[in-house]
PDB file of N, CA and C in Angstrom:
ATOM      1  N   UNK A   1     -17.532   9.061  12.653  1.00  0.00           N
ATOM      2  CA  UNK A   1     -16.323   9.434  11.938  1.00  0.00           C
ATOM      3  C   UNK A   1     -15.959   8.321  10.958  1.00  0.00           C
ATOM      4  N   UNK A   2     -15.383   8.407   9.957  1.00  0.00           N
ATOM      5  CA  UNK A   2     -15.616   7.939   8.470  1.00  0.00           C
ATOM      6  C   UNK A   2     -14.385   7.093   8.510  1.00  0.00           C
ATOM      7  N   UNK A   3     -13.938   5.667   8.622  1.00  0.00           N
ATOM      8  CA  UNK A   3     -12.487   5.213   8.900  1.00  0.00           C
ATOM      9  C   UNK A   3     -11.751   5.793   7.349  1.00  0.00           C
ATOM     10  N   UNK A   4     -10.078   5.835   8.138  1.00  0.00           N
ATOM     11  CA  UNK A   4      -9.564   6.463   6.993  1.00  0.00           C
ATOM     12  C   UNK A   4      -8.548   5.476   6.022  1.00  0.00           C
ATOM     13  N   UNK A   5      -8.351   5.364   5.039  1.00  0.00           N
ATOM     14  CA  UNK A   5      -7.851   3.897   4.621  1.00  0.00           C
ATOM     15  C   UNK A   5      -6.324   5.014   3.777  1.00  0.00           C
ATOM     16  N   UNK A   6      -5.245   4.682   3.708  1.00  0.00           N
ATOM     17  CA  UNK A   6      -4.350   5.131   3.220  1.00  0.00           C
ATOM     18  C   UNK A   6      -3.772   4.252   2.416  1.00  0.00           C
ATOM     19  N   UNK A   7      -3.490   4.466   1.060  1.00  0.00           N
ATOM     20  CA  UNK A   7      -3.178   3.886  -0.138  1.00  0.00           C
ATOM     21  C   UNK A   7      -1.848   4.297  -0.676  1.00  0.00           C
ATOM     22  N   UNK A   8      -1.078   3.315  -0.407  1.00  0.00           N
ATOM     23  CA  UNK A   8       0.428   4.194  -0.499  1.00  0.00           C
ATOM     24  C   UNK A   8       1.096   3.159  -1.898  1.00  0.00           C
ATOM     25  N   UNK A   9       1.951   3.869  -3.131  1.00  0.00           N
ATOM     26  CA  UNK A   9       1.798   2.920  -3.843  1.00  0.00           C
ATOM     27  C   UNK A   9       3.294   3.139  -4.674  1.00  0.00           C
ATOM     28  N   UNK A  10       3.931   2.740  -5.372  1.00  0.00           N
ATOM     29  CA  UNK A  10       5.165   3.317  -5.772  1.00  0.00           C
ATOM     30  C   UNK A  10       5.161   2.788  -7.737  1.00  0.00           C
ATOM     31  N   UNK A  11       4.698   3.514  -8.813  1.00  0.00           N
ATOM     32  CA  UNK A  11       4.542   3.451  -9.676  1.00  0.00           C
ATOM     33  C   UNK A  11       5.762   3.763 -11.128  1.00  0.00           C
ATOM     34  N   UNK A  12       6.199   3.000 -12.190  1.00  0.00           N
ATOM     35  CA  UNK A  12       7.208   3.466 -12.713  1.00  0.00           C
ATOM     36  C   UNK A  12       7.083   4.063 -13.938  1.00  0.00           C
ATOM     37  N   UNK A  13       5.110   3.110 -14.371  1.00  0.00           N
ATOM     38  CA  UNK A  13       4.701   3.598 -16.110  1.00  0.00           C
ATOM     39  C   UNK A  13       3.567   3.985 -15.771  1.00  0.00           C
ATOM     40  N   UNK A  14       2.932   4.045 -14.361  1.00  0.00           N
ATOM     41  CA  UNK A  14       1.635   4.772 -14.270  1.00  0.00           C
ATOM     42  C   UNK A  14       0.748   3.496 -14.432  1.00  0.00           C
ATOM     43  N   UNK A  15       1.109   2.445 -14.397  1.00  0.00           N
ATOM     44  CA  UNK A  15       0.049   1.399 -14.081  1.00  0.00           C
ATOM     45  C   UNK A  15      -0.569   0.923 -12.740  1.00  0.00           C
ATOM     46  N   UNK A  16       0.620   0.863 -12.069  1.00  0.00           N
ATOM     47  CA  UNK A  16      -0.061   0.843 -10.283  1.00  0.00           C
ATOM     48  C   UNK A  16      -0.893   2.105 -10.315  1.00  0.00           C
ATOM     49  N   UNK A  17      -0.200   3.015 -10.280  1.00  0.00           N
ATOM     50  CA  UNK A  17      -0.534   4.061 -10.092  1.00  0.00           C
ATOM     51  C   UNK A  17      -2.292   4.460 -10.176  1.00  0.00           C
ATOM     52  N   UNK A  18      -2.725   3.892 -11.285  1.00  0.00           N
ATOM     53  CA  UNK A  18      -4.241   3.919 -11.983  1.00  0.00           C
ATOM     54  C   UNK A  18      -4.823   3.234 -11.232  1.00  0.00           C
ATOM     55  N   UNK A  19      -3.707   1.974 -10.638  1.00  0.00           N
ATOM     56  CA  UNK A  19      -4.858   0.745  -9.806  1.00  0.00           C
ATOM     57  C   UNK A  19      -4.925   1.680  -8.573  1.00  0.00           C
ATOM     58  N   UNK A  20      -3.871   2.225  -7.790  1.00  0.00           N
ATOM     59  CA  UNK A  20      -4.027   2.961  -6.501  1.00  0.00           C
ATOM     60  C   UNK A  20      -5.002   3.766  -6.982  1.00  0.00           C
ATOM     61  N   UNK A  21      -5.382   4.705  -7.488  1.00  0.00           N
ATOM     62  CA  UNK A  21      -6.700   5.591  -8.256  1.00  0.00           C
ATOM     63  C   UNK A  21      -8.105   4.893  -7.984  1.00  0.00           C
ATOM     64  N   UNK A  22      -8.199   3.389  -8.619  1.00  0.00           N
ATOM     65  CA  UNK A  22      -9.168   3.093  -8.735  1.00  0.00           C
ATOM     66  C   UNK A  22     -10.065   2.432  -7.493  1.00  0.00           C
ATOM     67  N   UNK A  23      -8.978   1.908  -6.629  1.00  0.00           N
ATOM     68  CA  UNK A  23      -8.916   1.267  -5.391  1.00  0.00           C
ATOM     69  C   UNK A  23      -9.649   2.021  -4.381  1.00  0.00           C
ATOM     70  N   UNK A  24      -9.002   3.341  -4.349  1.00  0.00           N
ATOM     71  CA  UNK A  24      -9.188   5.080  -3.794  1.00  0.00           C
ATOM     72  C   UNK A  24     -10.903   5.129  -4.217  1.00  0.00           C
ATOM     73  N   UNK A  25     -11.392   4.666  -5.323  1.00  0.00           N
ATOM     74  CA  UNK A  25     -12.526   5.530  -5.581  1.00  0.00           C
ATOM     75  C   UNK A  25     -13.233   4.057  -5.345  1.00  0.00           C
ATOM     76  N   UNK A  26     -13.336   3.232  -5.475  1.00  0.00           N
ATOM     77  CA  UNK A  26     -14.200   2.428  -4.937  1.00  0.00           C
ATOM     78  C   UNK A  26     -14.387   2.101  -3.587  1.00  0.00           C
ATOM     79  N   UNK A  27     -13.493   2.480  -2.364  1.00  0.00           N
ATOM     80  CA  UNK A  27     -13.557   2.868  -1.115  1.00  0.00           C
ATOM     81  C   UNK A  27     -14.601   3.911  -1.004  1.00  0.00           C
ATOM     82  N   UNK A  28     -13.917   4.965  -1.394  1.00  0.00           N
ATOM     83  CA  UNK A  28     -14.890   6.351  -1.644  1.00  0.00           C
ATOM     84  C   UNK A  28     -15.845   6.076  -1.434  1.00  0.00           C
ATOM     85  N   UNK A  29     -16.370   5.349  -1.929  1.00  0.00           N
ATOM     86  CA  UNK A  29     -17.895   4.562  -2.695  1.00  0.00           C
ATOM     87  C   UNK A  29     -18.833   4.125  -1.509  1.00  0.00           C
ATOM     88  N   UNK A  30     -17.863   3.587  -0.968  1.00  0.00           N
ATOM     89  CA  UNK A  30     -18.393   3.019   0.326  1.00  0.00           C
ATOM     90  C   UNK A  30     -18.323   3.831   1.397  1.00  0.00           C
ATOM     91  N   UNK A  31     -18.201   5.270   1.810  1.00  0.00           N
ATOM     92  CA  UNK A  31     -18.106   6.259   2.330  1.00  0.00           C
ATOM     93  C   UNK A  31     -16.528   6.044   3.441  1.00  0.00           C
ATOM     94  N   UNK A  32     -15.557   5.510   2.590  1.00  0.00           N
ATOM     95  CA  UNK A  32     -14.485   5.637   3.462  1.00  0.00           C
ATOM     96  C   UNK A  32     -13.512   7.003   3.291  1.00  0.00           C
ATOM     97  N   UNK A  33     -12.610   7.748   4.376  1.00  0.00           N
ATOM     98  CA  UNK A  33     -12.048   8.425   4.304  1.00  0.00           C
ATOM     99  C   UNK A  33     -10.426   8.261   3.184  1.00  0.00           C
ATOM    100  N   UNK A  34     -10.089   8.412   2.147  1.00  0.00           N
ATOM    101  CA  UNK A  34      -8.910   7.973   1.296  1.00  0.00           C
ATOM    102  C   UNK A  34      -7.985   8.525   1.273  1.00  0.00           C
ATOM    103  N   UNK A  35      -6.911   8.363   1.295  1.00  0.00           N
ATOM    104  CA  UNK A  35      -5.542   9.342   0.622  1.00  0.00           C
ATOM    105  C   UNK A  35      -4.618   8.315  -0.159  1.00  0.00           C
ATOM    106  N   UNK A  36      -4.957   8.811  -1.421  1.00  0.00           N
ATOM    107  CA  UNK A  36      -3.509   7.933  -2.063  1.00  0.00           C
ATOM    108  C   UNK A  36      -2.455   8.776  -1.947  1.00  0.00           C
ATOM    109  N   UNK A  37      -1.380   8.029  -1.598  1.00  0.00           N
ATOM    110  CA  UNK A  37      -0.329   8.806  -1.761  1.00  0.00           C
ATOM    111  C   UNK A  37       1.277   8.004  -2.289  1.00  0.00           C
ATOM    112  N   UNK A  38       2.114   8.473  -3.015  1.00  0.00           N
ATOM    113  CA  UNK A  38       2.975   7.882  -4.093  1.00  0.00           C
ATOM    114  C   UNK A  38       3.832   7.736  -2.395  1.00  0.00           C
ATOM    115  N   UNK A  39       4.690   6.348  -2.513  1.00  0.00           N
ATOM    116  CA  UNK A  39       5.727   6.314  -1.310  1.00  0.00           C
ATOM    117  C   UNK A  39       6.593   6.350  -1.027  1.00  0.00           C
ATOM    118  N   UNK A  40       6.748   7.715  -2.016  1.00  0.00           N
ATOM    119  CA  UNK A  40       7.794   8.985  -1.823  1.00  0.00           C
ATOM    120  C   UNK A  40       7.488   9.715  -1.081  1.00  0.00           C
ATOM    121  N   UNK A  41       6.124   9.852  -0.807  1.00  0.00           N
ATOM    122  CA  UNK A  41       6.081  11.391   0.170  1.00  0.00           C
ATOM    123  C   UNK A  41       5.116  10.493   0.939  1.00  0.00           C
ATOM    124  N   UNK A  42       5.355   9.555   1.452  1.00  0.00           N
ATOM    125  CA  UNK A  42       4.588   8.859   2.626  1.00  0.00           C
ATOM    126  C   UNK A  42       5.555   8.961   3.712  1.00  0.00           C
ATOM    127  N   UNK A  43       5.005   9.057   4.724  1.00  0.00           N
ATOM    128  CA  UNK A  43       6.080   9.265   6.237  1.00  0.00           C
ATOM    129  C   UNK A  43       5.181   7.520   7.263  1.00  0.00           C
ATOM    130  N   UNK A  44       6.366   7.519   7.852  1.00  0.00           N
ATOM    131  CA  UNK A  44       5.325   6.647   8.808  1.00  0.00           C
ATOM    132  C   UNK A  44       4.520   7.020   9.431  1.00  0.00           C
ATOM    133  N   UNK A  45       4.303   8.328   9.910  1.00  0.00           N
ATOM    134  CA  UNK A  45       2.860   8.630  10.389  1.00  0.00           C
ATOM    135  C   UNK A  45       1.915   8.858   9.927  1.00  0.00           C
ATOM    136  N   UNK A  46       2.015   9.512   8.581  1.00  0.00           N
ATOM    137  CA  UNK A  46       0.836   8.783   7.665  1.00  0.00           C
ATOM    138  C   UNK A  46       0.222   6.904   8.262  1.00  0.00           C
ATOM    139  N   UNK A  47       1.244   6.275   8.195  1.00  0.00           N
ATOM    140  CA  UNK A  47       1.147   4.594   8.524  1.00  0.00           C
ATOM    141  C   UNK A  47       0.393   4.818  10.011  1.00  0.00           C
ATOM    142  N   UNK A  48       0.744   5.495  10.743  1.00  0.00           N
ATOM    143  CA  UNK A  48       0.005   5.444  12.456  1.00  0.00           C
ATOM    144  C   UNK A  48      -1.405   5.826  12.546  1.00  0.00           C
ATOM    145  N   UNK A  49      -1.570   7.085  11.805  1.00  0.00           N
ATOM    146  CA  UNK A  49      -2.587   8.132  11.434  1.00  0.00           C
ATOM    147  C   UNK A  49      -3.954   6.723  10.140  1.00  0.00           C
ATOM    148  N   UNK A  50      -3.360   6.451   9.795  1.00  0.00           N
ATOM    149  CA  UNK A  50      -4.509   5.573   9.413  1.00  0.00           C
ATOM    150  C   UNK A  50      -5.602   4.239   9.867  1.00  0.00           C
ATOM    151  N   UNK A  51      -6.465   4.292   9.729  1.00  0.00           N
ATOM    152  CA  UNK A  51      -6.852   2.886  10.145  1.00  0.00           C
ATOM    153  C   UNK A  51      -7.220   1.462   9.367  1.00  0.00           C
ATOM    154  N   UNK A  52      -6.373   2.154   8.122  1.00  0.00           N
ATOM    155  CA  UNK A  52      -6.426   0.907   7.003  1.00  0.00           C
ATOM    156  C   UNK A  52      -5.313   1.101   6.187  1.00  0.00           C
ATOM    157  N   UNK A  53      -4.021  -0.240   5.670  1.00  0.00           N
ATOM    158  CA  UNK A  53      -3.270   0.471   5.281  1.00  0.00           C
ATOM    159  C   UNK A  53      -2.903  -0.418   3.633  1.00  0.00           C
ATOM    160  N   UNK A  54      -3.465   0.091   2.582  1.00  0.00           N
ATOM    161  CA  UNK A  54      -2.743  -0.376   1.050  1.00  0.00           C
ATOM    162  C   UNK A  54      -1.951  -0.131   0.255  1.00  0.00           C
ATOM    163  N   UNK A  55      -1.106  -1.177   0.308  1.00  0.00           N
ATOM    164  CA  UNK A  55       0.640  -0.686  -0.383  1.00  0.00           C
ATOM    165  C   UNK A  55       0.403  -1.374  -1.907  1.00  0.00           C
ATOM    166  N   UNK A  56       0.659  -1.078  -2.789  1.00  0.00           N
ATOM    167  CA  UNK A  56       0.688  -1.593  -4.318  1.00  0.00           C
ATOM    168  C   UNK A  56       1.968  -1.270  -4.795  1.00  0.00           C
ATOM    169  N   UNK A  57       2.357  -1.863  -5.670  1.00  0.00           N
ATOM    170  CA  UNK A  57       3.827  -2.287  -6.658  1.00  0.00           C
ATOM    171  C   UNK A  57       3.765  -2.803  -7.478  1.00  0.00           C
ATOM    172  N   UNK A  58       4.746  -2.151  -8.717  1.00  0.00           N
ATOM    173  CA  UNK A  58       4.885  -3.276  -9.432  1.00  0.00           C
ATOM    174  C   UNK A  58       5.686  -4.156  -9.020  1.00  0.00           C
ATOM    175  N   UNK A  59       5.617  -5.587  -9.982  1.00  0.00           N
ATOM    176  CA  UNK A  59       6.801  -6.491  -9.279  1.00  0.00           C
ATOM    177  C   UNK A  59       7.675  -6.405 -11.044  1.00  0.00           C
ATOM    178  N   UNK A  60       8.848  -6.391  -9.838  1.00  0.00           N
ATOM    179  CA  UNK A  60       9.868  -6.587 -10.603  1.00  0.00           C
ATOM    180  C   UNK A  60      11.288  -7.905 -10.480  1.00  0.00           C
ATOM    181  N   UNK A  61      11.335  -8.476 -11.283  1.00  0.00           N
ATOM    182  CA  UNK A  61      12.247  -9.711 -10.570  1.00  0.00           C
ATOM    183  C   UNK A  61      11.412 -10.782  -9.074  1.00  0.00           C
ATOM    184  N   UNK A  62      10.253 -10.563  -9.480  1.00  0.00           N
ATOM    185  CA  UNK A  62       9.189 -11.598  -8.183  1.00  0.00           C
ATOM    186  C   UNK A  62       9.362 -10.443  -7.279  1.00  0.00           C
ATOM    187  N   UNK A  63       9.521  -9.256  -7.168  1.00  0.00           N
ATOM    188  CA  UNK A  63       9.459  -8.681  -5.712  1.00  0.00           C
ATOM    189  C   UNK A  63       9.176  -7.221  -5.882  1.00  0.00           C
ATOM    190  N   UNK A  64       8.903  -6.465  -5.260  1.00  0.00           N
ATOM    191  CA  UNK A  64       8.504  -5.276  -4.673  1.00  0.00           C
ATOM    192  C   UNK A  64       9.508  -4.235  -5.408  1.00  0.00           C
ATOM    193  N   UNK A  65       8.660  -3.195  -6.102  1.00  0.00           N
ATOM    194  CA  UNK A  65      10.467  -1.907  -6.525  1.00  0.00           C
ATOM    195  C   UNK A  65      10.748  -1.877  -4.851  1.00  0.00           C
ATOM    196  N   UNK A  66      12.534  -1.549  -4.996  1.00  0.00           N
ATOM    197  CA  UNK A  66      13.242  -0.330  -3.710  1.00  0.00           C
ATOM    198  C   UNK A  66      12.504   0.081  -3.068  1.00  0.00           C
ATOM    199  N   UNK A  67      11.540   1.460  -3.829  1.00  0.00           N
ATOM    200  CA  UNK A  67      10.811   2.283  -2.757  1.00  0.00           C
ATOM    201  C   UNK A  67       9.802   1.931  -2.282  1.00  0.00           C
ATOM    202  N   UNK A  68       9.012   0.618  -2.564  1.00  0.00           N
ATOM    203  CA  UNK A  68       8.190   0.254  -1.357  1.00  0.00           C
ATOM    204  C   UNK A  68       8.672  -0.751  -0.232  1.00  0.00           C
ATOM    205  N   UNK A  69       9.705  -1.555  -0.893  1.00  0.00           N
ATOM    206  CA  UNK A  69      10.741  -2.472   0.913  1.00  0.00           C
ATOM    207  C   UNK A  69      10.979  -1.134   1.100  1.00  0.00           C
ATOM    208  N   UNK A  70      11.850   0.000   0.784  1.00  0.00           N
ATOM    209  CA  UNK A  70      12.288   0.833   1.913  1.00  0.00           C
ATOM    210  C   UNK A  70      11.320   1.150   2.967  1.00  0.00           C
ATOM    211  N   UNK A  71      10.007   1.506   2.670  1.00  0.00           N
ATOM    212  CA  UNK A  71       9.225   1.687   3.532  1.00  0.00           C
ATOM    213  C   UNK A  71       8.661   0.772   4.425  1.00  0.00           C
ATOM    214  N   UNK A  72       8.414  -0.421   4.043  1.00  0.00           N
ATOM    215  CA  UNK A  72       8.611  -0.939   4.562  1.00  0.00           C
ATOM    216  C   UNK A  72       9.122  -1.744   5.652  1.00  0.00           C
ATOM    217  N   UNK A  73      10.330  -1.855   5.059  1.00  0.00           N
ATOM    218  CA  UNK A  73      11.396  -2.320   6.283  1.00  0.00           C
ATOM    219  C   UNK A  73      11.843  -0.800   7.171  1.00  0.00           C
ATOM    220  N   UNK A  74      11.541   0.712   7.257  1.00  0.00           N
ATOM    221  CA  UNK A  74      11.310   1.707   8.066  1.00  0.00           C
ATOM    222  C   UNK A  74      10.334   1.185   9.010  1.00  0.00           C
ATOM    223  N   UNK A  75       8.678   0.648   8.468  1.00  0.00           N
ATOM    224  CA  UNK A  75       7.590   0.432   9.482  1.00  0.00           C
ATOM    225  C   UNK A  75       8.181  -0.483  10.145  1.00  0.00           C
ATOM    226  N   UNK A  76       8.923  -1.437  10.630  1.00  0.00           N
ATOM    227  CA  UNK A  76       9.490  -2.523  11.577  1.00  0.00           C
ATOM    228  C   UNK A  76       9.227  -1.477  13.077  1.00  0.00           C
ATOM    229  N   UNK A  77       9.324  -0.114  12.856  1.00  0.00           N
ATOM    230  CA  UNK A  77       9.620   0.289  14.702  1.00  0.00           C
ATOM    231  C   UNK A  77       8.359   0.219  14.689  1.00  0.00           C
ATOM    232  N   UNK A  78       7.732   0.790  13.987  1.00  0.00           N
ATOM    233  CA  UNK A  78       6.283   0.500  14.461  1.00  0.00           C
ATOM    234  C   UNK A  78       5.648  -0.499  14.920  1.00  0.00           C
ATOM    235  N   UNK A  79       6.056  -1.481  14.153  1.00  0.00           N
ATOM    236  CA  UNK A  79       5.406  -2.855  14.141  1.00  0.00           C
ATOM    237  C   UNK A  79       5.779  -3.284  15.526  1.00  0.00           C
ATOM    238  N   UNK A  80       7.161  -2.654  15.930  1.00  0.00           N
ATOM    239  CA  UNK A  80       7.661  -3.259  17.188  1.00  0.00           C
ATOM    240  C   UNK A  80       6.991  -2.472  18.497  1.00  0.00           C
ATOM    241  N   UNK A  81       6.423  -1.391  18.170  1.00  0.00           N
ATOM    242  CA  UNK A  81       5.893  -0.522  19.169  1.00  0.00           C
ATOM    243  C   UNK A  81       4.151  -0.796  19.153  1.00  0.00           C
ATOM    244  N   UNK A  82       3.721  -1.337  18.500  1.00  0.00           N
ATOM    245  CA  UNK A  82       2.439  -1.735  18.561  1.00  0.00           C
ATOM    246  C   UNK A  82       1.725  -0.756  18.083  1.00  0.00           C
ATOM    247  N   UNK A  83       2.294   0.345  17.020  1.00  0.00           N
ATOM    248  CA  UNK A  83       1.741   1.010  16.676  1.00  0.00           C
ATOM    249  C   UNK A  83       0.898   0.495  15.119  1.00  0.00           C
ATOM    250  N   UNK A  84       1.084  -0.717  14.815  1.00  0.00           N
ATOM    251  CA  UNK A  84       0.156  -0.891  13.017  1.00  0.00           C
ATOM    252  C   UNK A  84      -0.744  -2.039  14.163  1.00  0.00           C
ATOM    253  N   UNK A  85      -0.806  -2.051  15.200  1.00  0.00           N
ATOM    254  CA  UNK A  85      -1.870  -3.221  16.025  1.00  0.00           C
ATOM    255  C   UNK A  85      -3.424  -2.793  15.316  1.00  0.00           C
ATOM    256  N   UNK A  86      -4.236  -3.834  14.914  1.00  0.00           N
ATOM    257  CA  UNK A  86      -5.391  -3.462  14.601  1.00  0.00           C
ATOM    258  C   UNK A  86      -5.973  -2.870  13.395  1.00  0.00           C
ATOM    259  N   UNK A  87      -5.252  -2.557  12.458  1.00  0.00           N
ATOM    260  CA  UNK A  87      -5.185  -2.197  11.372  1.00  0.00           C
ATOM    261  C   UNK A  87      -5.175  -2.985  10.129  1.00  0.00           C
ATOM    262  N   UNK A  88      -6.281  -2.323   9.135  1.00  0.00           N
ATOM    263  CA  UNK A  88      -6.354  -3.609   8.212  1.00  0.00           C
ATOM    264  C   UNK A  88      -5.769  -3.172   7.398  1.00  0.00           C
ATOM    265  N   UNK A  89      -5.026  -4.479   6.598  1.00  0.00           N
ATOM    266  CA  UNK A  89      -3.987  -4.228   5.644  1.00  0.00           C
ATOM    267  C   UNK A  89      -4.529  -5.084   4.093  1.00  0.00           C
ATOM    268  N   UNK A  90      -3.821  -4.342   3.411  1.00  0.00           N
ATOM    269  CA  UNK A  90      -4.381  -5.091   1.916  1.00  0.00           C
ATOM    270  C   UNK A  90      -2.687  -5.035   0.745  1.00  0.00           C
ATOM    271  N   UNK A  91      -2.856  -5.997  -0.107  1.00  0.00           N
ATOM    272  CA  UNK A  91      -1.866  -4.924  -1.241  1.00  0.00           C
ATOM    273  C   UNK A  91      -2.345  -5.655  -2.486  1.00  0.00           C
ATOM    274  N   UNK A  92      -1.449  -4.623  -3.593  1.00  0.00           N
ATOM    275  CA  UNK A  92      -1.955  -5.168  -5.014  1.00  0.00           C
ATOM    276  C   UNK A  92      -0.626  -4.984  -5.708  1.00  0.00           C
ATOM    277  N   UNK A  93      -0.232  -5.721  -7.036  1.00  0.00           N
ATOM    278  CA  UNK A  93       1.027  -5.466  -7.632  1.00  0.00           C
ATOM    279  C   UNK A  93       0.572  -5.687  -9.371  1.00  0.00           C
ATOM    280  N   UNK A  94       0.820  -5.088  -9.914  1.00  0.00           N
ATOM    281  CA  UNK A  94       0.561  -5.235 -11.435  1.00  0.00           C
ATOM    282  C   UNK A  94       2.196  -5.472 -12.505  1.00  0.00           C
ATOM    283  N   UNK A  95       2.500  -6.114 -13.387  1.00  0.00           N
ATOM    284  CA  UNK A  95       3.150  -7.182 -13.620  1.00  0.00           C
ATOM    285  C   UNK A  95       3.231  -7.181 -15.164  1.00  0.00           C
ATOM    286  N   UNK A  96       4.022  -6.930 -15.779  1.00  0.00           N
ATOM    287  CA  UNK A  96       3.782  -7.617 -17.464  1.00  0.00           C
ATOM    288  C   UNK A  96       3.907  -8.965 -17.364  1.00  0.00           C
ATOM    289  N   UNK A  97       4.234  -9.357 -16.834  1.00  0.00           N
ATOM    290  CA  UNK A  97       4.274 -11.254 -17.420  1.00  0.00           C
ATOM    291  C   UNK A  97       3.330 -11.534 -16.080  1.00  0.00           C
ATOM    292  N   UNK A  98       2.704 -12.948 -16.668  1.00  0.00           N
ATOM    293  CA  UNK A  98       1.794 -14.025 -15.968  1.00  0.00           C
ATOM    294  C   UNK A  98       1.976 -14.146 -14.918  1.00  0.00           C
ATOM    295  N   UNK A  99       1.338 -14.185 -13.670  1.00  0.00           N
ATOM    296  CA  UNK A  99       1.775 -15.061 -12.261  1.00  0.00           C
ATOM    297  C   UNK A  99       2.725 -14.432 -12.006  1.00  0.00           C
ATOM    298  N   UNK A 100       3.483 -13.310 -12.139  1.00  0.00           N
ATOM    299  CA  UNK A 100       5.050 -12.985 -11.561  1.00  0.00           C
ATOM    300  C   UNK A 100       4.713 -12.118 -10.112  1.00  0.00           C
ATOM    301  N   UNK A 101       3.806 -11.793  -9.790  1.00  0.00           N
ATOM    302  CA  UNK A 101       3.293 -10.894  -8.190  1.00  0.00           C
ATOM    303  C   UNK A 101       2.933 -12.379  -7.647  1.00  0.00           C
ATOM    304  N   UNK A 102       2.860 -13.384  -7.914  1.00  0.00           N
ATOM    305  CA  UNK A 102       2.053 -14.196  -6.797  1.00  0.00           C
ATOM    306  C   UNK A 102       2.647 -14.461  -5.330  1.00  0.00           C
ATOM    307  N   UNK A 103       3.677 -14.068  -5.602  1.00  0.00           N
ATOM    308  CA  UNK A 103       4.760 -14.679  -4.176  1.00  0.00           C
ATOM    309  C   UNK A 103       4.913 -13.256  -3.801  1.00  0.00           C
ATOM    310  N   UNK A 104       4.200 -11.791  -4.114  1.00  0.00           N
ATOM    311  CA  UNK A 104       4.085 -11.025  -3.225  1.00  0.00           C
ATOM    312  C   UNK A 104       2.604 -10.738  -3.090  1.00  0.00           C
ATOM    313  N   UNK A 105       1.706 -11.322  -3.198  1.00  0.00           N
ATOM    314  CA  UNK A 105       0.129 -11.574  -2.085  1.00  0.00           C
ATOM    315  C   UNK A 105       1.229 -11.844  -0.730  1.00  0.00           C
ATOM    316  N   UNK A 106       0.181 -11.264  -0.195  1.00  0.00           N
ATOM    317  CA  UNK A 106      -0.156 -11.266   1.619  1.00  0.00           C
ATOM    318  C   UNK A 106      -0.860 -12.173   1.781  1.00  0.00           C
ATOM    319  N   UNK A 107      -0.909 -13.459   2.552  1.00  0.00           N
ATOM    320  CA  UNK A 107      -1.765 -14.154   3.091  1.00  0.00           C
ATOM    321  C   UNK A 107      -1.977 -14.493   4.450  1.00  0.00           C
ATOM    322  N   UNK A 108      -2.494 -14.274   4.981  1.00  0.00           N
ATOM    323  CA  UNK A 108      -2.595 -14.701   6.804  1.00  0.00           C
ATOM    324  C   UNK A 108      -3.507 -15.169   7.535  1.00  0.00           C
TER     325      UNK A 108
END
């Protein structure tokens, strides 16, 4: 069975948006199962139901739009129930000015 990687992404000019697209098809590539989906119509069980999970944003003001912290800070029960245990996580943020996503990389 094909792991399934879920690409959840929240776009305002269609630039994330293209990167969530492209992200999606180079997985593909590698015979993974994909769903992009905008994170508006992401639920947290989409988040349970996956076994890989990529959030993208633009940044705005050094940080994340609204609608991806909202979701975010929703996954906390999960996180507290051990339900994202084991799951690989990734993200990406695209930016008009220089260096302005760097302080939202994930590092661990």
């Amino acid at each position: 069975m094909a792991k399934r990687l879920l690409i959840v992404y929240y776009s305002g000019t269609g630039n994330t948006e293209r990167m969530a697209e492209e992200i999606g098809r180079g997985a593909r590539r590698l015979g993974v199962e994909v769903e992009v989906k905008r994170v508006e119509e992401c639920s947290l069980e989409d988040l349970v139901e996956a076994d890989g999970i990529v959030v993208g944003s633009p940044t705005y003001f050094s940080n994340v739009a609204w609608q991806m912290k909202k979701i975010i800070d929703e996954s906390v029960v999960l996180y507290r129930k051990r339900q994202l245990k084991g799951k690989v996580g990734g993200c990406f943020t695209s930016s008009g000015k220089r260096r302005d996503g760097e302080n939202c990389l994930c590092w661990r």
